[in-house]
N, C-alpha and C. Protein backbone atom coordinates (compact mmCIF):
# COMPACT_ATOMS: atom_id res chain seq x y z
N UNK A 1 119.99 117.69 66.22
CA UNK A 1 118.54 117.63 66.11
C UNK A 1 117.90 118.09 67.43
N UNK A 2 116.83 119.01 67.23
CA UNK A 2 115.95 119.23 68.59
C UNK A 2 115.52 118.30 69.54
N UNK A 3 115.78 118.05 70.57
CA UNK A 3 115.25 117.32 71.52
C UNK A 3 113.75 117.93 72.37
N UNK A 4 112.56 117.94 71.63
CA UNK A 4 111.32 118.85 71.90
C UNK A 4 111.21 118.41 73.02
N UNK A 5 111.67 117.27 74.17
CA UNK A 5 111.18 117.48 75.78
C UNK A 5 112.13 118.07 76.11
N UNK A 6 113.22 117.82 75.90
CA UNK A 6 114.45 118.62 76.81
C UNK A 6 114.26 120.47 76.39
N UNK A 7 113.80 120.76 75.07
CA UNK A 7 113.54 122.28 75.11
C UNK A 7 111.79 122.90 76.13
N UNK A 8 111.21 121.47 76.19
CA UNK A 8 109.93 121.87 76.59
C UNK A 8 110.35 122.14 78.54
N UNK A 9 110.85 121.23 79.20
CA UNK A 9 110.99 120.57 80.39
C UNK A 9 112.12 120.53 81.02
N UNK A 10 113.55 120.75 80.27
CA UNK A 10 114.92 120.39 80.80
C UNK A 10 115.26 121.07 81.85
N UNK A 11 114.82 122.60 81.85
CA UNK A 11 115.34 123.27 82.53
C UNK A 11 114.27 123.41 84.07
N UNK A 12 113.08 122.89 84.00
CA UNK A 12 112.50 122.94 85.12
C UNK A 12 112.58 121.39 85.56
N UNK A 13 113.23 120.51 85.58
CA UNK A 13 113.49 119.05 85.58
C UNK A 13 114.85 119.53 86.43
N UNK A 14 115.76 119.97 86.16
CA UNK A 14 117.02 120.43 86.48
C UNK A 14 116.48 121.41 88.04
N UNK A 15 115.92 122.31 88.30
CA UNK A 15 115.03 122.91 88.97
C UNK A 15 114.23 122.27 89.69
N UNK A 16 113.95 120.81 89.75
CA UNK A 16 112.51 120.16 90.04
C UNK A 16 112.26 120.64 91.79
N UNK A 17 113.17 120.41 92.72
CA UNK A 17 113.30 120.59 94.27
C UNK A 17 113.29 121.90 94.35
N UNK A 18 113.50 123.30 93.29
CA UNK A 18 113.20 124.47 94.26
C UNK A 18 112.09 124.84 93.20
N UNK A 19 111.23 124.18 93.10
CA UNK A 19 109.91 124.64 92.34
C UNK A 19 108.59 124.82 93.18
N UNK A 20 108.87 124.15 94.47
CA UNK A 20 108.08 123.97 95.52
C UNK A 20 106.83 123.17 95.51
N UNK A 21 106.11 122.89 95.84
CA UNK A 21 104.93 121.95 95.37
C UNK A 21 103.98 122.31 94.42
N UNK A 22 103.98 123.38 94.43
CA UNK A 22 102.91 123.99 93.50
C UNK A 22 103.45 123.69 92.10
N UNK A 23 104.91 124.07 92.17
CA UNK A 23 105.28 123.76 90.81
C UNK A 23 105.87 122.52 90.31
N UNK A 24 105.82 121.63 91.23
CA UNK A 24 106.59 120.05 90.83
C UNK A 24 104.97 119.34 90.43
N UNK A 25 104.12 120.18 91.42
CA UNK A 25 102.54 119.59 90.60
C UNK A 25 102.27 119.34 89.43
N UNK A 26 102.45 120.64 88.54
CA UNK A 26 102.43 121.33 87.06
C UNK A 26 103.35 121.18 86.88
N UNK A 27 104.33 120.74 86.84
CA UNK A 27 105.66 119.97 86.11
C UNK A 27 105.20 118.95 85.92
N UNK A 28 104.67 117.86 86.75
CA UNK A 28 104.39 116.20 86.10
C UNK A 28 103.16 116.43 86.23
N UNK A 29 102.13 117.43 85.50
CA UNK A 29 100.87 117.27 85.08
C UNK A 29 101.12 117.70 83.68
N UNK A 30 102.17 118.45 83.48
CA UNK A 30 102.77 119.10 82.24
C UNK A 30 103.25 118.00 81.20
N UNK A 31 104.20 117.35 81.67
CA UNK A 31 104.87 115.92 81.35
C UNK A 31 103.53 115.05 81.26
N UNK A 32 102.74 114.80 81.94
CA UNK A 32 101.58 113.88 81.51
C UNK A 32 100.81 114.04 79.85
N UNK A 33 100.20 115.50 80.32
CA UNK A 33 99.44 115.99 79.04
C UNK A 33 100.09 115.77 77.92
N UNK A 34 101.74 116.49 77.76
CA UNK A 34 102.84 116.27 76.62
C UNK A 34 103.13 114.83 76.22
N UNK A 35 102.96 113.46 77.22
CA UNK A 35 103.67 112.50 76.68
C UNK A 35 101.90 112.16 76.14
N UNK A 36 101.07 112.57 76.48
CA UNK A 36 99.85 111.73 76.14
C UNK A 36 99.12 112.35 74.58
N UNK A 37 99.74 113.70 74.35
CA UNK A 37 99.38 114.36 72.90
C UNK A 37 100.21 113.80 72.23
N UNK A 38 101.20 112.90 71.89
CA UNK A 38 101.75 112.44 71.09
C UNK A 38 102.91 111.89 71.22
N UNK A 39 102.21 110.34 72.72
CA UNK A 39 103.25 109.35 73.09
C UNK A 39 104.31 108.88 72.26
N UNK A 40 104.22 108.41 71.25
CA UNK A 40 105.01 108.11 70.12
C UNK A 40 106.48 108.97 70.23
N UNK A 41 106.17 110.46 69.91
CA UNK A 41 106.96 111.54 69.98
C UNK A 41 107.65 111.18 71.08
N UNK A 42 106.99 111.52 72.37
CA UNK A 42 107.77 111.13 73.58
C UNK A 42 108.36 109.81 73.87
N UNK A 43 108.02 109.21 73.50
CA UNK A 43 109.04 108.05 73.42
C UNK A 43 110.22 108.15 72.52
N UNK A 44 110.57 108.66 71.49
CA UNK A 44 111.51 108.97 70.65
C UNK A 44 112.03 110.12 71.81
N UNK A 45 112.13 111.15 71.99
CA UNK A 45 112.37 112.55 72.57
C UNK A 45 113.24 111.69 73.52
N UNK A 46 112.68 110.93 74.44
CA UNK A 46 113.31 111.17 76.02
C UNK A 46 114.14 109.60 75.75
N UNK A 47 114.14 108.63 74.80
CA UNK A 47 115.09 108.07 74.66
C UNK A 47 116.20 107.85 75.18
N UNK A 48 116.97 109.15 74.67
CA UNK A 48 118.37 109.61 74.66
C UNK A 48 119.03 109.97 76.06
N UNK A 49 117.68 110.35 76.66
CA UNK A 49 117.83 111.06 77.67
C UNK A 49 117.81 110.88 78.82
N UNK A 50 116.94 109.23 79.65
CA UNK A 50 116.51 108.43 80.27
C UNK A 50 117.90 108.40 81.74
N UNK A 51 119.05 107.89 80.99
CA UNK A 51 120.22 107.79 82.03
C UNK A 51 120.77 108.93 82.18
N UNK A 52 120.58 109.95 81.55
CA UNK A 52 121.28 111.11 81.61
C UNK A 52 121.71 111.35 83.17
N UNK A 53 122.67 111.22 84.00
CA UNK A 53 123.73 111.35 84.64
C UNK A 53 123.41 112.96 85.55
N UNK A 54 123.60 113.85 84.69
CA UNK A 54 122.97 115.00 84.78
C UNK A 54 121.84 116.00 84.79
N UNK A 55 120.75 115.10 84.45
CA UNK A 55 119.43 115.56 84.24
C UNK A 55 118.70 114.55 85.16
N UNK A 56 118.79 113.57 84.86
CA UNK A 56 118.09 112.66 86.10
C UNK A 56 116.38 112.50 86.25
N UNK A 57 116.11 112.65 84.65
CA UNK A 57 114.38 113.45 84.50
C UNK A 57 114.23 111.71 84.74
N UNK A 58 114.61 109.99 84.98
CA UNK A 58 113.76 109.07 85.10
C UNK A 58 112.34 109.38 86.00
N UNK A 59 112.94 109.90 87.31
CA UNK A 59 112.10 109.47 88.40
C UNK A 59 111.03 110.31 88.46
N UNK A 60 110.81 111.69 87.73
CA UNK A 60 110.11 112.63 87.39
C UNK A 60 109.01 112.27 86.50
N UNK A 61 109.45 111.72 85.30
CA UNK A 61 108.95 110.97 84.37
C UNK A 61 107.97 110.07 84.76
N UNK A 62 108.64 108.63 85.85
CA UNK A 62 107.72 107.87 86.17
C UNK A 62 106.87 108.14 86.89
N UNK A 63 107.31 109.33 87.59
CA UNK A 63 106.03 110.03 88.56
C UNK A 63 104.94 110.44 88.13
N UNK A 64 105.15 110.90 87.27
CA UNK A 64 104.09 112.14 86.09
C UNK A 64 103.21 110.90 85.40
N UNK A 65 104.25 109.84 85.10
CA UNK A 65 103.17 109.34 83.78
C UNK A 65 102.64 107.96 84.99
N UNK A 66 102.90 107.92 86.10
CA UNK A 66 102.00 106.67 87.33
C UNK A 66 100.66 107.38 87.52
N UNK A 67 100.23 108.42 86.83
CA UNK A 67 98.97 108.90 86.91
C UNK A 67 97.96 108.45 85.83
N UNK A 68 98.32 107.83 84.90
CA UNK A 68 97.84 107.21 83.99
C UNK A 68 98.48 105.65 83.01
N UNK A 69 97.97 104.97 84.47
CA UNK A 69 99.00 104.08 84.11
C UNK A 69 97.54 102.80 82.87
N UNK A 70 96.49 103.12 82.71
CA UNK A 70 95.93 102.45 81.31
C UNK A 70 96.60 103.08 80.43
N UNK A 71 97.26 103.65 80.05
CA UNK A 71 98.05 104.48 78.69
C UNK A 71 99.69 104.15 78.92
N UNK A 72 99.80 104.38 79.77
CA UNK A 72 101.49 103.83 80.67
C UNK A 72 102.06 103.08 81.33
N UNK A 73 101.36 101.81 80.90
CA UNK A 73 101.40 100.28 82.11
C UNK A 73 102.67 99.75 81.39
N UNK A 74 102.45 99.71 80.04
CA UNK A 74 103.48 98.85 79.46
C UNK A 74 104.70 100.19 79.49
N UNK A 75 104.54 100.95 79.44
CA UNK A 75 105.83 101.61 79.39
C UNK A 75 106.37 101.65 80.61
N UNK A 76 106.32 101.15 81.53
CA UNK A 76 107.00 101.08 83.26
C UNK A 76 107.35 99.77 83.04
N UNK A 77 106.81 98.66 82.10
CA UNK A 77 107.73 97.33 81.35
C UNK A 77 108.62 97.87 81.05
N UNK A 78 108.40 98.33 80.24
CA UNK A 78 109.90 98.67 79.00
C UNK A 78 111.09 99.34 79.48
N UNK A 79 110.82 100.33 80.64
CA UNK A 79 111.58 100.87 81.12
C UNK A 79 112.62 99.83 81.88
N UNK A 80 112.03 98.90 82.36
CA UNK A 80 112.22 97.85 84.03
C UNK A 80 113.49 97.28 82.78
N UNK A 81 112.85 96.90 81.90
CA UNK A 81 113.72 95.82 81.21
C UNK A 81 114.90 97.23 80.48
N UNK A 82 114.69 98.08 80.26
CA UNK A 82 116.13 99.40 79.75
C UNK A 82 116.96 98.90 80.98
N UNK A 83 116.13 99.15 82.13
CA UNK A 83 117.16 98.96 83.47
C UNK A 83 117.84 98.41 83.55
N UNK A 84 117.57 97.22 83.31
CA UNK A 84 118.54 95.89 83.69
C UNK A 84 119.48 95.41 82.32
N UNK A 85 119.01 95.95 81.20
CA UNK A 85 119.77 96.11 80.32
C UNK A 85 121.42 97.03 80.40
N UNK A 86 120.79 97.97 80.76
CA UNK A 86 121.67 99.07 81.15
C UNK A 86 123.01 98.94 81.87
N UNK A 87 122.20 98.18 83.33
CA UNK A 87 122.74 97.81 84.02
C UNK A 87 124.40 96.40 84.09
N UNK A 88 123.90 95.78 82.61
CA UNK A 88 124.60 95.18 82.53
C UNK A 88 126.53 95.68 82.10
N UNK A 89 125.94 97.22 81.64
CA UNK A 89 126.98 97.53 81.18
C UNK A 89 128.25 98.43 81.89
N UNK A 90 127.99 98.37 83.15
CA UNK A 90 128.71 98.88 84.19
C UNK A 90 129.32 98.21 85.23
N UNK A 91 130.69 98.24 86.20
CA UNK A 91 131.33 97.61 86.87
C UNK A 91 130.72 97.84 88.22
N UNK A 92 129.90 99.39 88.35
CA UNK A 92 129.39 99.31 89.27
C UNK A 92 127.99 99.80 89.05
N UNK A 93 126.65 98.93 88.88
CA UNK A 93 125.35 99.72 88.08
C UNK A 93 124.09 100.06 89.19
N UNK A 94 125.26 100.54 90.32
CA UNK A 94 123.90 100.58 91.51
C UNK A 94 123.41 101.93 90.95
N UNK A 95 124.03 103.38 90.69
CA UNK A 95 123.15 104.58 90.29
C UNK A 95 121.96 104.23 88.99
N UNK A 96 122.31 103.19 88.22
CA UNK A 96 121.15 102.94 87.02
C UNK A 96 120.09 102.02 87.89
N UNK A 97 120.40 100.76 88.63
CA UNK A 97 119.31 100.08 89.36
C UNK A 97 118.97 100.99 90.56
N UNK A 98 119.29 101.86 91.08
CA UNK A 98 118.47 102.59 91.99
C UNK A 98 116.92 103.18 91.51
N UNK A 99 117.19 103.28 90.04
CA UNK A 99 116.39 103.76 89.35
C UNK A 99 114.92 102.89 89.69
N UNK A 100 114.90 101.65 89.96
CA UNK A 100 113.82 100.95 90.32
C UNK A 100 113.09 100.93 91.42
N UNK A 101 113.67 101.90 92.56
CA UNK A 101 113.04 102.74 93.66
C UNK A 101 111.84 103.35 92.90
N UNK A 102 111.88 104.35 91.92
CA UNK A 102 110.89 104.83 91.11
C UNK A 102 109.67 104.52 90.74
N UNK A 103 109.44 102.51 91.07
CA UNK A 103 108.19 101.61 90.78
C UNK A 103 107.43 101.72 91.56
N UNK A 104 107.81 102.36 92.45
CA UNK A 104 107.02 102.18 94.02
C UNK A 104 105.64 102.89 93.92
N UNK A 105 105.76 103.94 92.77
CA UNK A 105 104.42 104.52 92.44
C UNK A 105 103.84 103.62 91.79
N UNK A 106 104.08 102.24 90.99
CA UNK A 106 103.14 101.69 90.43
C UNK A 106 102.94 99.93 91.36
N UNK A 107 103.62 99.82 92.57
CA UNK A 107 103.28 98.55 93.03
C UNK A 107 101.84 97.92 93.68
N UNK A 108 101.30 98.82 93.88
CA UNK A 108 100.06 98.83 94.51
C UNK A 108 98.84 98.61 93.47
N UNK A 109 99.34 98.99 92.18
CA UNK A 109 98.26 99.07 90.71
C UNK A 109 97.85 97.52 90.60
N UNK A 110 96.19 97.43 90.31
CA UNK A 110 96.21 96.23 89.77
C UNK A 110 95.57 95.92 88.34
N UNK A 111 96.38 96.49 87.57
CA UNK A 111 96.25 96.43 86.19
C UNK A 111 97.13 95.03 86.20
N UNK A 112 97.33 94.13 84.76
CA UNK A 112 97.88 93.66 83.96
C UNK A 112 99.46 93.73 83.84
N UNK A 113 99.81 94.90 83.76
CA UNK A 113 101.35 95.06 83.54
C UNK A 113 101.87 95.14 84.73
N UNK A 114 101.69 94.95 85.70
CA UNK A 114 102.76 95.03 87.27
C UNK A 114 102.78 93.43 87.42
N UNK A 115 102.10 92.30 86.72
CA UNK A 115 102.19 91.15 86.55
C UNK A 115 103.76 91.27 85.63
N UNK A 116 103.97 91.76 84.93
CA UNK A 116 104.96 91.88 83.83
C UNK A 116 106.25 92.53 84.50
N UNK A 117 105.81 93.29 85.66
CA UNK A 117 107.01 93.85 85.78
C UNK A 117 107.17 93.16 87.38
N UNK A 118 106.56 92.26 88.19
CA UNK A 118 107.32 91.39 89.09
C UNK A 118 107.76 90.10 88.53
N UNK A 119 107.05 89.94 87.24
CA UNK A 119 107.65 88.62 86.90
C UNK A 119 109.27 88.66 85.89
N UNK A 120 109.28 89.86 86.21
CA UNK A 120 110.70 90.38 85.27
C UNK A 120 111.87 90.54 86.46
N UNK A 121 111.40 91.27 87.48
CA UNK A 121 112.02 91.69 88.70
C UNK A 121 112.39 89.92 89.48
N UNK A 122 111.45 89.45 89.61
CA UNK A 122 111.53 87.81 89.82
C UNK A 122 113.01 87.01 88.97
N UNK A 123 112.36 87.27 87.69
CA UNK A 123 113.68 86.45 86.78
C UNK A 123 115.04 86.69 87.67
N UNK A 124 115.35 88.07 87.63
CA UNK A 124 116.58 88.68 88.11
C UNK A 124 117.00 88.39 89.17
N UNK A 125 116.23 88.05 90.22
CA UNK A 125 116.92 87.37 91.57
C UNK A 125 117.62 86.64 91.75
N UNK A 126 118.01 85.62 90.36
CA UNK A 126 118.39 84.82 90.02
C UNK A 126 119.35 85.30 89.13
N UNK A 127 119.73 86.31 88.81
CA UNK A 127 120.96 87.07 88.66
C UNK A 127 122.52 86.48 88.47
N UNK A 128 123.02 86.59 87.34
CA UNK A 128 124.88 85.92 87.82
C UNK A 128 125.37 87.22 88.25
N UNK A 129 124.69 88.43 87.83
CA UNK A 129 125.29 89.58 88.33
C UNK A 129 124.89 89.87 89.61
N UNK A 130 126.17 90.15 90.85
CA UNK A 130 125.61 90.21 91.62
C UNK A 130 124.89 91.72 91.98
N UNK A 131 125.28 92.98 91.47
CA UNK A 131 124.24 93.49 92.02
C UNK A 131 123.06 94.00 91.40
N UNK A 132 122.42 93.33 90.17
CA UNK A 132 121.01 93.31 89.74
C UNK A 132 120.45 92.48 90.35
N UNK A 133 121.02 91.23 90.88
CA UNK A 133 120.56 90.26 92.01
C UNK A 133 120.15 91.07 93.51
N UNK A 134 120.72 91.67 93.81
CA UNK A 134 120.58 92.72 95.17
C UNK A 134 119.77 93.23 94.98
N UNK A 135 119.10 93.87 93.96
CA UNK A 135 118.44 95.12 93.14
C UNK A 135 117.28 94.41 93.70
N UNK A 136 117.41 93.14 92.72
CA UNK A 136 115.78 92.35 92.13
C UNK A 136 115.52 91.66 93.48
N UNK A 137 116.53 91.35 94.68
CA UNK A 137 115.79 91.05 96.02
C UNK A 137 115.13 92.17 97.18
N UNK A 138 115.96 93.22 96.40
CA UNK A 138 115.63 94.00 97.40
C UNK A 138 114.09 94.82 97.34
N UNK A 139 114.18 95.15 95.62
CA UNK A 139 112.75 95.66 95.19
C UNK A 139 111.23 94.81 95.33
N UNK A 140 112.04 93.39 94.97
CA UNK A 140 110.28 92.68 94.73
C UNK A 140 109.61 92.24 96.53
N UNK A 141 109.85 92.41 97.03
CA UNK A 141 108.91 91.76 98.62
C UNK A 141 107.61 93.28 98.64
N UNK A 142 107.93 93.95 98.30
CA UNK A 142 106.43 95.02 98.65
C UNK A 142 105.32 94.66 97.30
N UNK A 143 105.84 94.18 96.35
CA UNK A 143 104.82 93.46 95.30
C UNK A 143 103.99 93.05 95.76
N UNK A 144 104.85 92.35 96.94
CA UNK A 144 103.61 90.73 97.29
C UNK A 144 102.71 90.55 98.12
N UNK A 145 101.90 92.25 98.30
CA UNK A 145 101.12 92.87 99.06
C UNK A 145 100.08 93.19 98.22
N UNK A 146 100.46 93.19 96.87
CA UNK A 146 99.56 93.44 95.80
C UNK A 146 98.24 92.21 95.72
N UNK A 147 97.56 91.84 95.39
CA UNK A 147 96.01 91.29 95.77
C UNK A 147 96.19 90.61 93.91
N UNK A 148 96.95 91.38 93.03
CA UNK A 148 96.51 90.85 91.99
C UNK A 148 97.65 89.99 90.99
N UNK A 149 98.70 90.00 91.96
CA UNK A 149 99.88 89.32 91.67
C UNK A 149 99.28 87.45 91.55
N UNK A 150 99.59 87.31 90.80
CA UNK A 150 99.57 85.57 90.63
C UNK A 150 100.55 84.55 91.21
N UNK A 151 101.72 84.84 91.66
CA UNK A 151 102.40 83.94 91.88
C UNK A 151 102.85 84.26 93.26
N UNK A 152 102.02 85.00 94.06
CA UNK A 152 102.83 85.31 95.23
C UNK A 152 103.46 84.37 96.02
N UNK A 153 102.80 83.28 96.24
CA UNK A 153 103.39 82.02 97.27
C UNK A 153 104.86 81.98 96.73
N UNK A 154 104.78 81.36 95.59
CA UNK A 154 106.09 80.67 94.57
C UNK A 154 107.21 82.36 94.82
N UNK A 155 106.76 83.52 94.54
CA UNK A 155 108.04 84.02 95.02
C UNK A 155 108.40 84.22 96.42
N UNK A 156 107.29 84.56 97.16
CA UNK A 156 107.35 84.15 98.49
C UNK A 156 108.70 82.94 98.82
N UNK A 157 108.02 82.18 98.29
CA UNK A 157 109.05 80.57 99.25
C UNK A 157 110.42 81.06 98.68
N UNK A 158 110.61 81.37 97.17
CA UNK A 158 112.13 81.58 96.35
C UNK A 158 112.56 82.87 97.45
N UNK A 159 112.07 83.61 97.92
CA UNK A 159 112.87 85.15 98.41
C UNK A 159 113.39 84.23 99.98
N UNK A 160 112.16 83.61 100.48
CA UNK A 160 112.68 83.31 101.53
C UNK A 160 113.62 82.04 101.22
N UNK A 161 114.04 81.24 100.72
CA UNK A 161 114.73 80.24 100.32
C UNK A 161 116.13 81.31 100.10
N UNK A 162 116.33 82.58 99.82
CA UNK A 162 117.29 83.52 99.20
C UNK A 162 117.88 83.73 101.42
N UNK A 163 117.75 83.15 102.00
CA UNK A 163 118.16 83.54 103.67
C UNK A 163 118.93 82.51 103.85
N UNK A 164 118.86 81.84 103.14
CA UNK A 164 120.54 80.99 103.22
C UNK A 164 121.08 80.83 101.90
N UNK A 165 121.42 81.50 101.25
CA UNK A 165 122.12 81.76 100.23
C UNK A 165 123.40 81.48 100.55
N UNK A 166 124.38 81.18 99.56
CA UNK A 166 125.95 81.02 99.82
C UNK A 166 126.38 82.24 99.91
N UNK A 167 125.90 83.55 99.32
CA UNK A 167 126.51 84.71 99.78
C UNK A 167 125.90 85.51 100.33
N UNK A 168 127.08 86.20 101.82
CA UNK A 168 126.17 86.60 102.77
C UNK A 168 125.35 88.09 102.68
N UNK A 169 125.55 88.60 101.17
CA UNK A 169 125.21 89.86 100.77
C UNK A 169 123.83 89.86 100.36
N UNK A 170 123.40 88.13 99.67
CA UNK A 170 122.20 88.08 99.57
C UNK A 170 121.18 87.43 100.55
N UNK A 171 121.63 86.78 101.60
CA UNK A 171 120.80 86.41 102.84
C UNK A 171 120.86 87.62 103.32
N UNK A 172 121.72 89.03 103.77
CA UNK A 172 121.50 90.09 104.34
C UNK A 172 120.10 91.17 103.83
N UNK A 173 120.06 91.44 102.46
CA UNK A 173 119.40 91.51 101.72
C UNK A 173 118.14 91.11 101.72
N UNK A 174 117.96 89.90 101.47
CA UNK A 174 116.70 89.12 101.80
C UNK A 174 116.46 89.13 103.37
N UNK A 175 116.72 88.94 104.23
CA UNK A 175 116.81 89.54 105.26
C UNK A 175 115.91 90.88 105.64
N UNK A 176 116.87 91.98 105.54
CA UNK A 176 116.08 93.16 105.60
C UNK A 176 115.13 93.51 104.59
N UNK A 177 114.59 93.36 103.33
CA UNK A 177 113.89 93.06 102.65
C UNK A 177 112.53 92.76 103.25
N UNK A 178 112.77 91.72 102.95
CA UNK A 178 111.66 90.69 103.49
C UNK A 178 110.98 90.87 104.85
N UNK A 179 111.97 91.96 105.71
CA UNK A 179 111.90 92.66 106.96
C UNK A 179 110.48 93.74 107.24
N UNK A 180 110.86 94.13 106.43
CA UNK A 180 110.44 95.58 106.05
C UNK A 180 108.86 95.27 106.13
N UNK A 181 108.74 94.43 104.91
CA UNK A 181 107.39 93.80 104.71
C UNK A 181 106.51 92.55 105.99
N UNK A 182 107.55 92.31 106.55
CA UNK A 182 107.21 91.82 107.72
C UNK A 182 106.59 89.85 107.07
N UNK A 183 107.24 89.72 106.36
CA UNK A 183 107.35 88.62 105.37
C UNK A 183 108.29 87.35 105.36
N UNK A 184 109.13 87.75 106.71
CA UNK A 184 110.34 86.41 107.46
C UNK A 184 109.06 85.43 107.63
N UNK A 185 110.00 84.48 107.64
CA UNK A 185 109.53 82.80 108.36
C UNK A 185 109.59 82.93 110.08
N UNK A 186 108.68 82.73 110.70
CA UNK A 186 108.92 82.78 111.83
C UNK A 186 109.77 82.34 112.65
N UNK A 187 110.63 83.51 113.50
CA UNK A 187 111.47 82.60 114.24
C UNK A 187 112.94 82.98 113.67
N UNK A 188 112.91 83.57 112.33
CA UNK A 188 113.97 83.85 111.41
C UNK A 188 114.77 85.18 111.76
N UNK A 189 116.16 84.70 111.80
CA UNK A 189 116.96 85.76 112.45
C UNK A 189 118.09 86.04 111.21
N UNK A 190 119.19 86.85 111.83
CA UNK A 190 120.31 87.15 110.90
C UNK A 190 121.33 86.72 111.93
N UNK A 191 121.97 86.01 111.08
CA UNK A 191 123.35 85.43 112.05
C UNK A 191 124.16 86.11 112.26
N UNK A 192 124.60 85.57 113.65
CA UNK A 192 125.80 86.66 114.49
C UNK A 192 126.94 86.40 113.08
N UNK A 193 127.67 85.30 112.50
CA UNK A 193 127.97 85.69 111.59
C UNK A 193 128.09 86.63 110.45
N UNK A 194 126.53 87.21 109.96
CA UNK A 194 126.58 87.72 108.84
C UNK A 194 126.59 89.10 110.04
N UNK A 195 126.16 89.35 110.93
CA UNK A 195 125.87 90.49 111.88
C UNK A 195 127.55 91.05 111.56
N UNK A 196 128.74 90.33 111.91
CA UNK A 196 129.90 90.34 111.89
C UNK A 196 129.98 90.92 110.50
N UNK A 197 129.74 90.23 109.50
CA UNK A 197 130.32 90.42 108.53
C UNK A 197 130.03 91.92 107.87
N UNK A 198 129.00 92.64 108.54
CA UNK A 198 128.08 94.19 108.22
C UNK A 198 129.05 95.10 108.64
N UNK A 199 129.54 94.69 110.00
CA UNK A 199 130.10 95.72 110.79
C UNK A 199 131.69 95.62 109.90
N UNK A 200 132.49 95.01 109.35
CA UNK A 200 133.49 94.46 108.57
C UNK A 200 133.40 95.13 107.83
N UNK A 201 132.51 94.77 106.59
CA UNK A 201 132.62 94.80 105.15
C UNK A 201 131.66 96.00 104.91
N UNK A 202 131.04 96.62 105.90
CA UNK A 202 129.26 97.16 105.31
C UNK A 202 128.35 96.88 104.81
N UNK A 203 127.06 97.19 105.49
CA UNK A 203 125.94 96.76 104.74
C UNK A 203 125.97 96.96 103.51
N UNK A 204 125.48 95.94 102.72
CA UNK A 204 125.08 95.54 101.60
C UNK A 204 123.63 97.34 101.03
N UNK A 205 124.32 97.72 99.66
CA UNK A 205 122.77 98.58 100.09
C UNK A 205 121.61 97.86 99.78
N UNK A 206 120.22 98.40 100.46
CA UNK A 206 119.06 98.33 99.65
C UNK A 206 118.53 99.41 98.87
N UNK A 207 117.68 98.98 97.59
CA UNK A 207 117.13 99.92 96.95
C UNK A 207 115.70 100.34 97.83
């Protein structure tokens, strides 16, 4: 059966880095107009196609359609939750959760649905898997800059409560995380311990 985005888009998606700016512009203004004449369609179409390994159109996608996110709020839900779905089904699912780097175009939004998608990212911190747990500490601390988030304190205290964790992959984590954003408890360091344990084992990644 025809796949009408992959015949519309595949081959300049595949192309996206030597299109130069002019043309990665009109690539995800292209992708906008197309998923918005007949979202439905595009949601069926790119289905199949989402993890594709080889095509790699997620991050393109979420780029194109973070331009209209009243029409595309809930679909940066649906996606968050494919993710971690996905994710469950691999021994190692850091290339599918990297994929949540990609939100970064919608953290700053204060619509309705970025409520939906830190309180999803939240659940996961709490993870038995450990690295959707890594994922979901490492992604949610720039949320909590957002003005329209509701629960910031309560994840606040849980991320920082995540700096003495029993494992030292997720105090490292939370750690630089929480770093970044400039969001430590004062006074809060990384132990010569876990310092040891980086240079050993390697840093833990962040998304």
């Amino acid at each position: 059966m025809t796949n009408h985005f992959l015949e519309l888009f595949g081959e300049r998606i595949k192309g996206f880095w030597d299109l130069g700016e002019a043309g990665t512009d009109a690539l995800l203004k292209d992708i906008l107009n197309h998923a918005n004449a007949n979202p439905q369609k595009f949601r069926h179409d790119i289905e199949p196609v989402l993890f594709d390994e080889e095509l790699e159109p997620m991050p393109i996608i979420l780029e194109a359609l973070s331009k209209d996110t009243d029409t595309w709020g809930q679909f940066y839900v649906d996606i968050l939750h494919k993710i971690f779905e996905e994710a469950q089904n691999y021994n190692d699912p850091s290339g599918v959760l990297f994929n949540l780097i990609e939100f970064t175009y919608i953290e700053n939004d204060q619509r309705p649905f970025v409520q939906k998608i830190v309180d999803r990212i939240y659940k996961e911190t709490d993870s038995e898997n450990l690295f959707i747990k890594l994922a979901a500490v490492s992604t949610l601390p720039p949320y909590l800059k957002n003005t329209s988030i509701k629960n910031r304190s309560l994840i606040l205290e849980s991320l920082q409560q995540k700096l003495h964790d029993k494992n030292w992959k997720v105090r490292y984590v939370s750690f630089k995380s929480l770093g970044f954003e400039n969001l430590l408890p004062d006074g809060s360091k990384l132990s010569i311990a876990d310092k040891i344990r980086t240079i050993i084992f390697g840093r833990p990644p962040l998304i």
